[in-house]
PDB file of N, CA and C in Angstrom:
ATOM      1  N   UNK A   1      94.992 122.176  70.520  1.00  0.00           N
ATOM      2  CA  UNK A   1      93.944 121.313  71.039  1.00  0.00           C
ATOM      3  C   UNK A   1      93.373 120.491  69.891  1.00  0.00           C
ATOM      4  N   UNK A   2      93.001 119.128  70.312  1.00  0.00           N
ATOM      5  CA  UNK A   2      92.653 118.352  69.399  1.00  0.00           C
ATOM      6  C   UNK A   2      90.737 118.085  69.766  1.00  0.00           C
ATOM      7  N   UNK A   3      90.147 117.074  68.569  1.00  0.00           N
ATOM      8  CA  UNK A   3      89.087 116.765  69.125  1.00  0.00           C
ATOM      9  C   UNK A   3      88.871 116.435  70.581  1.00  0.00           C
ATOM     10  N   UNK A   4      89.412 115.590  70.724  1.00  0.00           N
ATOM     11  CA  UNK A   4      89.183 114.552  72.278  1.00  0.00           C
ATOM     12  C   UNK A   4      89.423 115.373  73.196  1.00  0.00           C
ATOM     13  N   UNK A   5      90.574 116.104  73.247  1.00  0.00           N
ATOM     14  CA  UNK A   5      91.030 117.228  74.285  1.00  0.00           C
ATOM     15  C   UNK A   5      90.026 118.179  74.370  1.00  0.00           C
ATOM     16  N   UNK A   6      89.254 118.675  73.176  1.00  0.00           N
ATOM     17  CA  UNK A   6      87.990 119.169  73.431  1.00  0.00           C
ATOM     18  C   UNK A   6      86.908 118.816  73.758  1.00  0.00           C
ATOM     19  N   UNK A   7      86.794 117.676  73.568  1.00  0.00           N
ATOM     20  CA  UNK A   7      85.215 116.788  73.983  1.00  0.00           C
ATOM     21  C   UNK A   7      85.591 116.253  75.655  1.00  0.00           C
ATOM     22  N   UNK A   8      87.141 116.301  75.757  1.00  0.00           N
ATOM     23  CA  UNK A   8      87.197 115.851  77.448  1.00  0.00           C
ATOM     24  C   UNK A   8      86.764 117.123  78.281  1.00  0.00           C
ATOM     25  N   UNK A   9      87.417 118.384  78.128  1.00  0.00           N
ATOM     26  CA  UNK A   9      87.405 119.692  78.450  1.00  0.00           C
ATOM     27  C   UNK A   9      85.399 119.794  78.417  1.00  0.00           C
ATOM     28  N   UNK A  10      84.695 118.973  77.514  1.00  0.00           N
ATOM     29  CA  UNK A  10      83.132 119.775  77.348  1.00  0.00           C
ATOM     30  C   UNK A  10      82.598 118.947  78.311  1.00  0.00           C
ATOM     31  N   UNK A  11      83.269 117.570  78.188  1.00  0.00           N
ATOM     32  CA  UNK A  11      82.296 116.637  79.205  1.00  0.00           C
ATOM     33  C   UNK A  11      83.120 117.301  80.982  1.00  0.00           C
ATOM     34  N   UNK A  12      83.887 117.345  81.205  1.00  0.00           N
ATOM     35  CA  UNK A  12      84.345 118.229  82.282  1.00  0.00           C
ATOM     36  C   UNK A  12      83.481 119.330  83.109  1.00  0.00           C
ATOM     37  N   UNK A  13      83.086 120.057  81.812  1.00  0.00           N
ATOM     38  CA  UNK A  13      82.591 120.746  82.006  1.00  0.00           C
ATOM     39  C   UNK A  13      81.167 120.496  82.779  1.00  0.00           C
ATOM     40  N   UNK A  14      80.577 119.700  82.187  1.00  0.00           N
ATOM     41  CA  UNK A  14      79.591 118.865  82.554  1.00  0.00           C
ATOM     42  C   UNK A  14      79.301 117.718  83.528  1.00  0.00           C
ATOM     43  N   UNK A  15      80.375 117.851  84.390  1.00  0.00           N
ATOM     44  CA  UNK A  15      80.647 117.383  85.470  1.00  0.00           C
ATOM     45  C   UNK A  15      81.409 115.624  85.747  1.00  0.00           C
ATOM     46  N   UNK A  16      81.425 115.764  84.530  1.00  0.00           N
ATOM     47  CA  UNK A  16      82.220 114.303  83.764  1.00  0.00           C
ATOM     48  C   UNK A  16      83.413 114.075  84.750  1.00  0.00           C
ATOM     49  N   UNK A  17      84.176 112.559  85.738  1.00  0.00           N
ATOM     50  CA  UNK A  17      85.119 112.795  85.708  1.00  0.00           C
ATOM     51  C   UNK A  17      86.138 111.852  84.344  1.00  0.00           C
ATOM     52  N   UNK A  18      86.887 112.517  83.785  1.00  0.00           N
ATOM     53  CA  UNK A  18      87.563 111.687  82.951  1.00  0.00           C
ATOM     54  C   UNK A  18      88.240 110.852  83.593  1.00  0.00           C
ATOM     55  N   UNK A  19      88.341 109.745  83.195  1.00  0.00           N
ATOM     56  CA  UNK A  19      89.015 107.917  83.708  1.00  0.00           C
ATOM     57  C   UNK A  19      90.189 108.124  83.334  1.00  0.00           C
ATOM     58  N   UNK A  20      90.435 107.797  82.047  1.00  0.00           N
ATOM     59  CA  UNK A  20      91.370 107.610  81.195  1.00  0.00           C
ATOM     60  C   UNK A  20      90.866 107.949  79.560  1.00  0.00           C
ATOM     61  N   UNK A  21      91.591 108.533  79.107  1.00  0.00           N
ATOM     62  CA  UNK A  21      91.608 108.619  77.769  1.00  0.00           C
ATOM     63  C   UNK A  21      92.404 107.826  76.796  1.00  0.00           C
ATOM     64  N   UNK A  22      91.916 106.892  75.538  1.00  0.00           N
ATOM     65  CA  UNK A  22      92.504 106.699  75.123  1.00  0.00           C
ATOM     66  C   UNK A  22      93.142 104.599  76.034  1.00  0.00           C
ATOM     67  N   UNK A  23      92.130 104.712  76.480  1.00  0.00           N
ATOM     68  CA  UNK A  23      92.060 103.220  76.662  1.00  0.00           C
ATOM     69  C   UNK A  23      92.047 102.000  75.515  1.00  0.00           C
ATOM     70  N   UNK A  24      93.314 101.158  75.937  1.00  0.00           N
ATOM     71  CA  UNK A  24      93.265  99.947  74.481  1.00  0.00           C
ATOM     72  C   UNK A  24      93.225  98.546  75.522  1.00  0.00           C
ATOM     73  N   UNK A  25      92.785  97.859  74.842  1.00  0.00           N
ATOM     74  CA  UNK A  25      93.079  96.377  75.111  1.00  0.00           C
ATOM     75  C   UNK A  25      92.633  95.594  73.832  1.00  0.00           C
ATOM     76  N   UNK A  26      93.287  94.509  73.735  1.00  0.00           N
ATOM     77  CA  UNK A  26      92.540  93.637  72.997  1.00  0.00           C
ATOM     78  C   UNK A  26      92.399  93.700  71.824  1.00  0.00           C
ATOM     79  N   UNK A  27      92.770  94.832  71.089  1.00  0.00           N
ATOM     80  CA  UNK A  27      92.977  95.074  69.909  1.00  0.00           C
ATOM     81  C   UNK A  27      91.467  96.183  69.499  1.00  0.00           C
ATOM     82  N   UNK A  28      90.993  96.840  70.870  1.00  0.00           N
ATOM     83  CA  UNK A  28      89.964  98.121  70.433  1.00  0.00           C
ATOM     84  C   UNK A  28      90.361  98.729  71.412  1.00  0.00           C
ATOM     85  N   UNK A  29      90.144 100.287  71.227  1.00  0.00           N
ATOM     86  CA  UNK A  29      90.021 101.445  71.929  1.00  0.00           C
ATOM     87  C   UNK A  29      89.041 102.106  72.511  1.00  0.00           C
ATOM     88  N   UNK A  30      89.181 102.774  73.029  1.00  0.00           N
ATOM     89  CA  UNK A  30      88.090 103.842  73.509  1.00  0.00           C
ATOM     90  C   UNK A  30      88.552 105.048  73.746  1.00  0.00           C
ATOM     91  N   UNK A  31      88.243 106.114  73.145  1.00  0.00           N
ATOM     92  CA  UNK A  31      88.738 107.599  73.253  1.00  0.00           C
ATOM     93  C   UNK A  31      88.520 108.012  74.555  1.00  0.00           C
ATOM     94  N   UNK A  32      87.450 108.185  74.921  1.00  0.00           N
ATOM     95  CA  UNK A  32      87.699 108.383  77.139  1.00  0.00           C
ATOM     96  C   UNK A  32      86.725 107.580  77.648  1.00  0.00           C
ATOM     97  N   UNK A  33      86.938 106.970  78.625  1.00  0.00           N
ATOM     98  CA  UNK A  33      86.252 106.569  79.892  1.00  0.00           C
ATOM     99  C   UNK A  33      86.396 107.926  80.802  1.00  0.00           C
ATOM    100  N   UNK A  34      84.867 108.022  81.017  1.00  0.00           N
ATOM    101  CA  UNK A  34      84.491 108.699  81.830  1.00  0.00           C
ATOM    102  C   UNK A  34      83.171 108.461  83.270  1.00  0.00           C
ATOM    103  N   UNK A  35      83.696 109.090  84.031  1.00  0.00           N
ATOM    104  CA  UNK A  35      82.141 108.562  84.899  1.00  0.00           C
ATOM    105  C   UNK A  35      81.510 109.838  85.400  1.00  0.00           C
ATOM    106  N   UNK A  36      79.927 109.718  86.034  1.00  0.00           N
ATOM    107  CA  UNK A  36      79.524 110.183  86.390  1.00  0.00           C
ATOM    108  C   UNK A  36      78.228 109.749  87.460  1.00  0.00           C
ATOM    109  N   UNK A  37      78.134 110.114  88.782  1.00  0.00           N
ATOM    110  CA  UNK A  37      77.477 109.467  89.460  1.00  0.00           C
ATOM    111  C   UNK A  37      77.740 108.090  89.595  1.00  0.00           C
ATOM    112  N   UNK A  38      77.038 107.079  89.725  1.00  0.00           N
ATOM    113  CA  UNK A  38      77.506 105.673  89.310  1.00  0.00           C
ATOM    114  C   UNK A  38      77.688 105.277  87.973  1.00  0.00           C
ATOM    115  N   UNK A  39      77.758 106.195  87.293  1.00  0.00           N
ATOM    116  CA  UNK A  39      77.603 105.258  85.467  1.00  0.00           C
ATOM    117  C   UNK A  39      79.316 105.370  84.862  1.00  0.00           C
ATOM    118  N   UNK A  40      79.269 104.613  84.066  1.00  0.00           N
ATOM    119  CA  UNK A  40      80.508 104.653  83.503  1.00  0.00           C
ATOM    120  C   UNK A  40      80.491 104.643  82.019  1.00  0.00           C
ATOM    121  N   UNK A  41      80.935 105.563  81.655  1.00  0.00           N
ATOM    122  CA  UNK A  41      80.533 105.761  79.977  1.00  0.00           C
ATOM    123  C   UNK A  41      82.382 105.351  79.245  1.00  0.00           C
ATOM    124  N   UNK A  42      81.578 105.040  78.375  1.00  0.00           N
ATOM    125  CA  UNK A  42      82.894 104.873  77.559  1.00  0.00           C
ATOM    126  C   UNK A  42      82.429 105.565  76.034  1.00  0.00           C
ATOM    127  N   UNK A  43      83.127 106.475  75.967  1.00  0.00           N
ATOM    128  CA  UNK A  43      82.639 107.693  74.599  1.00  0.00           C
ATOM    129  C   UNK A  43      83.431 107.480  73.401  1.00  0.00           C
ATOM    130  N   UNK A  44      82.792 107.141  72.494  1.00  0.00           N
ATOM    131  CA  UNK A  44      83.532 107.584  71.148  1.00  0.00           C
ATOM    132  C   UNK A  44      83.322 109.128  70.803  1.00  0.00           C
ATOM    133  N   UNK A  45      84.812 109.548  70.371  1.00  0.00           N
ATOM    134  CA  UNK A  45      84.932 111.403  70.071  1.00  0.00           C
ATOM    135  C   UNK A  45      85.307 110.876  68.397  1.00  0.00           C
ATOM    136  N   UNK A  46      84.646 111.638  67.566  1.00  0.00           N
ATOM    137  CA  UNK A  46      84.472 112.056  66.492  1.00  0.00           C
ATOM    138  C   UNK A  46      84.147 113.375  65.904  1.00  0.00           C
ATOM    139  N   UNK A  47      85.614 113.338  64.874  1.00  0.00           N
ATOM    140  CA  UNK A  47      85.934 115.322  64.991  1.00  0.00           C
ATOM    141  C   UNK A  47      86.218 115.124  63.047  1.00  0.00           C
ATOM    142  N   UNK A  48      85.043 115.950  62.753  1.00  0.00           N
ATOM    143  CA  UNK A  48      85.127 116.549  61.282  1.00  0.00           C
ATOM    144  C   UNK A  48      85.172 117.785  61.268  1.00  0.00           C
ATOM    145  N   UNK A  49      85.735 118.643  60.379  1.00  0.00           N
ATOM    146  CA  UNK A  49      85.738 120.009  59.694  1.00  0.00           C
ATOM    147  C   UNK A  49      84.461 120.068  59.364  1.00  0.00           C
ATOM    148  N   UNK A  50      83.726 119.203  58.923  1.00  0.00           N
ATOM    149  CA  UNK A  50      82.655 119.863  58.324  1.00  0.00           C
ATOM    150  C   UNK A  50      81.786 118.553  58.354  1.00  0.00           C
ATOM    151  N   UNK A  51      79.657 118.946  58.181  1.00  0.00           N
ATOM    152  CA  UNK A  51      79.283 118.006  58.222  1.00  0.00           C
ATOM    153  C   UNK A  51      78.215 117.634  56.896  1.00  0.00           C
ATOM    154  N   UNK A  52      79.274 117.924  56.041  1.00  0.00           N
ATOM    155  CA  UNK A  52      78.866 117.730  54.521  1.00  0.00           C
ATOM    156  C   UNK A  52      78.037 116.815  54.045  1.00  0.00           C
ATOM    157  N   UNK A  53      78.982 115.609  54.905  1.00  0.00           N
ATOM    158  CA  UNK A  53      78.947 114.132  54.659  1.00  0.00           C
ATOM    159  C   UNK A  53      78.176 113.865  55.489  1.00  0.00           C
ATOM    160  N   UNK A  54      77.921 114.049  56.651  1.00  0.00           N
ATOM    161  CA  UNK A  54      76.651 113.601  57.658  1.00  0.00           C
ATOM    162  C   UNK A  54      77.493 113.831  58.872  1.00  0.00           C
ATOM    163  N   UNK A  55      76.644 114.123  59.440  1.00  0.00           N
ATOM    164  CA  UNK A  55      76.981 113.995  61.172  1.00  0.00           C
ATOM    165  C   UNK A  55      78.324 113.206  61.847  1.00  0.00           C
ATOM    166  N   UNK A  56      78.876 113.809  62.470  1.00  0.00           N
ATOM    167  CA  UNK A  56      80.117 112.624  62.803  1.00  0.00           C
ATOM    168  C   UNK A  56      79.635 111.589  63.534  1.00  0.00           C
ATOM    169  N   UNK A  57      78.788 111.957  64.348  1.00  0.00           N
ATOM    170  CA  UNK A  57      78.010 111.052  64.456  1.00  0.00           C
ATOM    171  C   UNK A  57      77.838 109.209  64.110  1.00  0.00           C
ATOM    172  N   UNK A  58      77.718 109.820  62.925  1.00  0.00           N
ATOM    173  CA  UNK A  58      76.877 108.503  61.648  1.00  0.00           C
ATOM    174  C   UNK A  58      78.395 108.102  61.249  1.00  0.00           C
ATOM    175  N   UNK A  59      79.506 108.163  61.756  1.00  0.00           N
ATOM    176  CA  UNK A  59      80.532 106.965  61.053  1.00  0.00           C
ATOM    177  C   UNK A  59      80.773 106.650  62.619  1.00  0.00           C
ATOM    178  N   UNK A  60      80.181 106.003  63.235  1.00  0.00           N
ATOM    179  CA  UNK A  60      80.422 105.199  64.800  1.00  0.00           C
ATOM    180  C   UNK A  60      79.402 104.058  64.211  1.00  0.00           C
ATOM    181  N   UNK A  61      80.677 102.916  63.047  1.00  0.00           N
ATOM    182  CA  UNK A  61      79.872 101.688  62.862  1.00  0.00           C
ATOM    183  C   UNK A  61      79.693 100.736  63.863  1.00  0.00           C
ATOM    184  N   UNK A  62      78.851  99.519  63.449  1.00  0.00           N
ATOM    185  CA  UNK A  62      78.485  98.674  64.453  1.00  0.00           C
ATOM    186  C   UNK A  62      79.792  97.916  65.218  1.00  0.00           C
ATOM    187  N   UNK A  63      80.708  97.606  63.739  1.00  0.00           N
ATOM    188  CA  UNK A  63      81.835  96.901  64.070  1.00  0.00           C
ATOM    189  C   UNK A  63      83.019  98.227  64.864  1.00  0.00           C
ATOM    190  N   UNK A  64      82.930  99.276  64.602  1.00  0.00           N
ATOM    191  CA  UNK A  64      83.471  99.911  65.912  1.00  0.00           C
ATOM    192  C   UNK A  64      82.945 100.118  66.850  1.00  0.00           C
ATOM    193  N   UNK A  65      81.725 100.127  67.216  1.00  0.00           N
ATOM    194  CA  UNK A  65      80.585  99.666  68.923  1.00  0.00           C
ATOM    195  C   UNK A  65      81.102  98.753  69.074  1.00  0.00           C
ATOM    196  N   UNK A  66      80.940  97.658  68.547  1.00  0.00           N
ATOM    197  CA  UNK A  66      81.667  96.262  69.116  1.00  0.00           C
ATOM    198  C   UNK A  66      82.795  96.008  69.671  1.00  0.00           C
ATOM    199  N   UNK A  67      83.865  96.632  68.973  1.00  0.00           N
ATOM    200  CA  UNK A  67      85.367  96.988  69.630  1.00  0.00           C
ATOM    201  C   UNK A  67      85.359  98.044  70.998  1.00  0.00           C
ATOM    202  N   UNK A  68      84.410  99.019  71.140  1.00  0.00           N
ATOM    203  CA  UNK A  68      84.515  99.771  72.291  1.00  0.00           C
ATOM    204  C   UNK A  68      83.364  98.990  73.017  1.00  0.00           C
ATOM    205  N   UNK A  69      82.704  98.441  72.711  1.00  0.00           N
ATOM    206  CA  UNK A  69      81.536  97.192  73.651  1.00  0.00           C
ATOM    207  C   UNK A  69      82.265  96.178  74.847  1.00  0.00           C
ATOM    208  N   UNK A  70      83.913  95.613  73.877  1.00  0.00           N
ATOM    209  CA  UNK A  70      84.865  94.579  73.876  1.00  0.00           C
ATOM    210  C   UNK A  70      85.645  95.305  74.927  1.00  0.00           C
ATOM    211  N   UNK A  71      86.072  96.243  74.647  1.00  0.00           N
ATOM    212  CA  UNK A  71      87.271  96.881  75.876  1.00  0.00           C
ATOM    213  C   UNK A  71      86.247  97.681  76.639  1.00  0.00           C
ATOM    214  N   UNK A  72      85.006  98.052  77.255  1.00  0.00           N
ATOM    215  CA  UNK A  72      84.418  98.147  77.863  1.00  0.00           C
ATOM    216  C   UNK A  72      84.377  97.240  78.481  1.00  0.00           C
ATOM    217  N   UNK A  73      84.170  95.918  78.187  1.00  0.00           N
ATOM    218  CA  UNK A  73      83.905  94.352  79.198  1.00  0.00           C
ATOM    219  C   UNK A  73      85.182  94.227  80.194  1.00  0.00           C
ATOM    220  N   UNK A  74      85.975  94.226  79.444  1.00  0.00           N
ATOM    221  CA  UNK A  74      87.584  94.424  80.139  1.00  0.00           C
ATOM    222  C   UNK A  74      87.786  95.434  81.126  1.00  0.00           C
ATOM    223  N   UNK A  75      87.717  97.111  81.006  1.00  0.00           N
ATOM    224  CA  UNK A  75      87.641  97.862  81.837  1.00  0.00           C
ATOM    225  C   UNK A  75      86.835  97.821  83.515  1.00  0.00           C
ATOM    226  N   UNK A  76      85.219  97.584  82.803  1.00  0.00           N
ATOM    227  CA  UNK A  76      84.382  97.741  83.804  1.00  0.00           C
ATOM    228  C   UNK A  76      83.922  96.229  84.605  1.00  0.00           C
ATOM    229  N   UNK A  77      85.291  95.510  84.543  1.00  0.00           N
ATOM    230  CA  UNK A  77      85.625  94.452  84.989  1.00  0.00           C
ATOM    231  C   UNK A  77      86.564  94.608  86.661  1.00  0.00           C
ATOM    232  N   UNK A  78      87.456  95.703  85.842  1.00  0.00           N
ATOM    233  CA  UNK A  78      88.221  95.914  87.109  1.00  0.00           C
ATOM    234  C   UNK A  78      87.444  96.561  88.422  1.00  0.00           C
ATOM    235  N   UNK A  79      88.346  96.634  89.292  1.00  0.00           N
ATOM    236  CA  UNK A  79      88.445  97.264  90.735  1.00  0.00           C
ATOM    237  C   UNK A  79      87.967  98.851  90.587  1.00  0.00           C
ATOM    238  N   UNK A  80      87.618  99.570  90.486  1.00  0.00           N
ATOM    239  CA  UNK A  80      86.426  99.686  91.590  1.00  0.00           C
ATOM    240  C   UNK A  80      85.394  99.791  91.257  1.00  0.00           C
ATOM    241  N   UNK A  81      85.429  99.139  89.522  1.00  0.00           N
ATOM    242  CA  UNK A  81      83.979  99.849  88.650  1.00  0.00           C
ATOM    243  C   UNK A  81      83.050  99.181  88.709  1.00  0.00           C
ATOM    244  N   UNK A  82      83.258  97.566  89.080  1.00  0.00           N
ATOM    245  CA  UNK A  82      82.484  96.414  88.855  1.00  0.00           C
ATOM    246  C   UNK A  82      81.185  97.209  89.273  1.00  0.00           C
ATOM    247  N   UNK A  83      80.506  97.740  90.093  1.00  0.00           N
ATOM    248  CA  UNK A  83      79.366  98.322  90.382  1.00  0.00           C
ATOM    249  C   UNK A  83      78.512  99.381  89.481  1.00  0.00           C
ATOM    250  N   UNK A  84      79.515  99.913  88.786  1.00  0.00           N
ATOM    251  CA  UNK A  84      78.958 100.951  88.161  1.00  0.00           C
ATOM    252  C   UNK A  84      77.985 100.652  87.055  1.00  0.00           C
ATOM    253  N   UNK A  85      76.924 101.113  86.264  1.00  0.00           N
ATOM    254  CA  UNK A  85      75.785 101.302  85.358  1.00  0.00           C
ATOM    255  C   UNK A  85      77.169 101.544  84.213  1.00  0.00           C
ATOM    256  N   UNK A  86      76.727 100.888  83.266  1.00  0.00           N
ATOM    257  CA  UNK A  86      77.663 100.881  81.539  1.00  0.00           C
ATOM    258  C   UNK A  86      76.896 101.755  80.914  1.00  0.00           C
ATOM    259  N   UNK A  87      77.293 103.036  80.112  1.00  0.00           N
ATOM    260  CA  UNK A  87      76.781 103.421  79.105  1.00  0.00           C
ATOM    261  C   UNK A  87      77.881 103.408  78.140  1.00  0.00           C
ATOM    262  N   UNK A  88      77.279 104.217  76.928  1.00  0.00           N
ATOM    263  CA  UNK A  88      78.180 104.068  75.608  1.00  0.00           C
ATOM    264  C   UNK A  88      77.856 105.226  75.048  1.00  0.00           C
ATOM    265  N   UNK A  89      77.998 106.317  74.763  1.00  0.00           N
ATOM    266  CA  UNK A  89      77.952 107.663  74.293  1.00  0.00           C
ATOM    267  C   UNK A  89      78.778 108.015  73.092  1.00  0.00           C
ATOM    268  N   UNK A  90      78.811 108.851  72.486  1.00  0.00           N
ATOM    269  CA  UNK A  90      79.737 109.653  71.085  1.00  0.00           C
ATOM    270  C   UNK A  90      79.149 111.412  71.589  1.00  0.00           C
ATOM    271  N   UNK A  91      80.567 111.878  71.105  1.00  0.00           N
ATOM    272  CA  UNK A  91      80.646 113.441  71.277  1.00  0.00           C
ATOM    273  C   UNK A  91      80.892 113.421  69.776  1.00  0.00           C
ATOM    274  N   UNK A  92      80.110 114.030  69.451  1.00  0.00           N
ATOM    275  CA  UNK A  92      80.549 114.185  67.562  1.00  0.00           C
ATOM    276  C   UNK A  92      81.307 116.015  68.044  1.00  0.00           C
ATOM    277  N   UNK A  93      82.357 116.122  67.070  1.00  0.00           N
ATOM    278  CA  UNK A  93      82.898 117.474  67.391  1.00  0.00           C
ATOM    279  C   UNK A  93      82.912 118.748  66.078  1.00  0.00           C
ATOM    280  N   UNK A  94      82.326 119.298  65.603  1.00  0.00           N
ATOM    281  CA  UNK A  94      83.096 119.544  64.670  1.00  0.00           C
ATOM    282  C   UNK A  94      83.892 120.975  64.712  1.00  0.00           C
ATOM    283  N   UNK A  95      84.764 120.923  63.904  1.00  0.00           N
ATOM    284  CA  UNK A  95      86.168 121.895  64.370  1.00  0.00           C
ATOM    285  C   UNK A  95      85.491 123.376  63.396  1.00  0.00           C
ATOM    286  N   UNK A  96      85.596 124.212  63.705  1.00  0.00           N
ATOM    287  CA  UNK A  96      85.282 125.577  63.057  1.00  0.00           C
ATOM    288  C   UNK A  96      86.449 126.399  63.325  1.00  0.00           C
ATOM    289  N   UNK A  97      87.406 126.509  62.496  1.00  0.00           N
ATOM    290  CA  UNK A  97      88.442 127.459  62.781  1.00  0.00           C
ATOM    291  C   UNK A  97      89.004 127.066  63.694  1.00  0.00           C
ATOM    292  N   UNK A  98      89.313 128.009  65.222  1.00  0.00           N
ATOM    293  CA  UNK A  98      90.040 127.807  65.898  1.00  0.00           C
ATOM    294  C   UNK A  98      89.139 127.228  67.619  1.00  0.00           C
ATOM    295  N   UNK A  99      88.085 127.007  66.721  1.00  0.00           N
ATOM    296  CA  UNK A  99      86.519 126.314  67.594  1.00  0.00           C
ATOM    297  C   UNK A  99      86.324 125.143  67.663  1.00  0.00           C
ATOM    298  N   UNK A 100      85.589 124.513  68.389  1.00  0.00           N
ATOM    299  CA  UNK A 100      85.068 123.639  68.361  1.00  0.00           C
ATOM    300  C   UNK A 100      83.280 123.383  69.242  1.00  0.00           C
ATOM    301  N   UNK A 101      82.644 122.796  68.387  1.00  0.00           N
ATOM    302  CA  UNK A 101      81.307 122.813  68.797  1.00  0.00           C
ATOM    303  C   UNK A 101      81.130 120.933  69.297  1.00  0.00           C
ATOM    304  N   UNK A 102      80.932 120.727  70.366  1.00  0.00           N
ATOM    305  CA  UNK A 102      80.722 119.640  70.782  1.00  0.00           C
ATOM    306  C   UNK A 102      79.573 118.893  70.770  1.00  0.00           C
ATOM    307  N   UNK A 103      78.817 117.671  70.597  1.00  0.00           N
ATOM    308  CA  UNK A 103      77.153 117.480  70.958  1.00  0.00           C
ATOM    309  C   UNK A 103      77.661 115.829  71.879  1.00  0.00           C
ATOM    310  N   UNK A 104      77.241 115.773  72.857  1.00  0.00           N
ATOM    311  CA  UNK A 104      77.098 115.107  73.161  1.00  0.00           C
ATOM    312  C   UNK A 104      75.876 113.801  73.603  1.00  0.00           C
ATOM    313  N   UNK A 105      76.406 112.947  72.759  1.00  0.00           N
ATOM    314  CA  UNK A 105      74.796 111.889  72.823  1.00  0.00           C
ATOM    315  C   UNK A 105      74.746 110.520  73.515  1.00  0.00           C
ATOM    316  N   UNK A 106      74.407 110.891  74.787  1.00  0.00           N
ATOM    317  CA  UNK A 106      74.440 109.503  75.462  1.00  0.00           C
ATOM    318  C   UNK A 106      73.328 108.749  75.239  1.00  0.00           C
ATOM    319  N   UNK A 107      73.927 107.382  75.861  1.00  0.00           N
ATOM    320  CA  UNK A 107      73.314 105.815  75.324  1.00  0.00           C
ATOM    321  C   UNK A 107      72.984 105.914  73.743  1.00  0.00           C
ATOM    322  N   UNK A 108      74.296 106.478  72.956  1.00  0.00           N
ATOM    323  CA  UNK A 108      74.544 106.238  71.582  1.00  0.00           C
ATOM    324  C   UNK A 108      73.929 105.185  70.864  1.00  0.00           C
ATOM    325  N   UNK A 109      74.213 104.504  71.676  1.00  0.00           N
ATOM    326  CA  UNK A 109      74.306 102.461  71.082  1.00  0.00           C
ATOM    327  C   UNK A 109      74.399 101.733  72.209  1.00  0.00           C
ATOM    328  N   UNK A 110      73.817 100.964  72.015  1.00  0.00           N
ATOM    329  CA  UNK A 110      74.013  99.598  73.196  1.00  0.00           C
ATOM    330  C   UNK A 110      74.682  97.920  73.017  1.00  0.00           C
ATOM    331  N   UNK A 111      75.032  97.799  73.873  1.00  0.00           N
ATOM    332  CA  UNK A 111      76.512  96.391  73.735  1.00  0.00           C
ATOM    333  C   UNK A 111      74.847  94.917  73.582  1.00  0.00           C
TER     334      UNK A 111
END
C-alpha cells in the first residue's frame, strides 16, 4: 500500500465516494477526486516518513494549487458534476513502519 491508496481507503472510510484517482489533464494532476453529498473535492495526498521538515502539509505550493485549481475547472465541467460545490483539500500522510496516520484538511486552499 502506498500513500494515496491509504488516504483513499481513510477518506472511504469517511464516507468519501472516490471519483477517480489520479486525474491529469492539461499538464496538472490531482491525486483523487472525490465526492461527498453535493461537494466535489479534489485532494492533494502527501506522504512523508517523517515530519522533521514540517508537515506534509506545508509542501502543497501555490503553483501546485494552481495546477490542481486548473484540472479541477476541466473535471467539474463535465456531466454530471456541473452542480456540485468545489472544494480543495490535502490528506497529509505520514508512513510509520508498516502504518500510516492520515489528517485530513478540507478547504486546504482556495482556486
Amino acid at each position: 500500500m502506498n500513500g494515496e491508496q491509504a488516504a483513499a481507503a481513510f477518506l472511504k472510510n469517511k464516507g468519501y465516494k472516490i471519483i477517480q484517482p489520479n486525474y491529469r489533464v492539461a499538464g496538472a494532476e490531482v491525486d483523487l477526486v472525490a465526492s461527498i453529498g453535493d461537494i466535489l473535492c479534489f485532494i492533494e495526498v502527501k506522504t512523508r516518513k517523517t515530519s522533521d521538515f514540517g508537515a506534509p502539509e506545508a509542501f502543497v505550493t501555490r503553483p501546485k494549487q494552481l495546477k490542481i485549481i486548473r484540472a479541477a475547472r476541466f473535471f467539474s465541467a463535465r456531466k454530471p458534476y456541473r452542480d456540485y460545490r468545489v472544494r480543495f483539500d490535502v490528506v497529509s500522510v505520514l508512513r510509520r513502519s508498516d502504518d500510516f496516520v492520515c489528517d485530513h484538511l478540507e478547504n486546504a486552499f482556495e482556486d
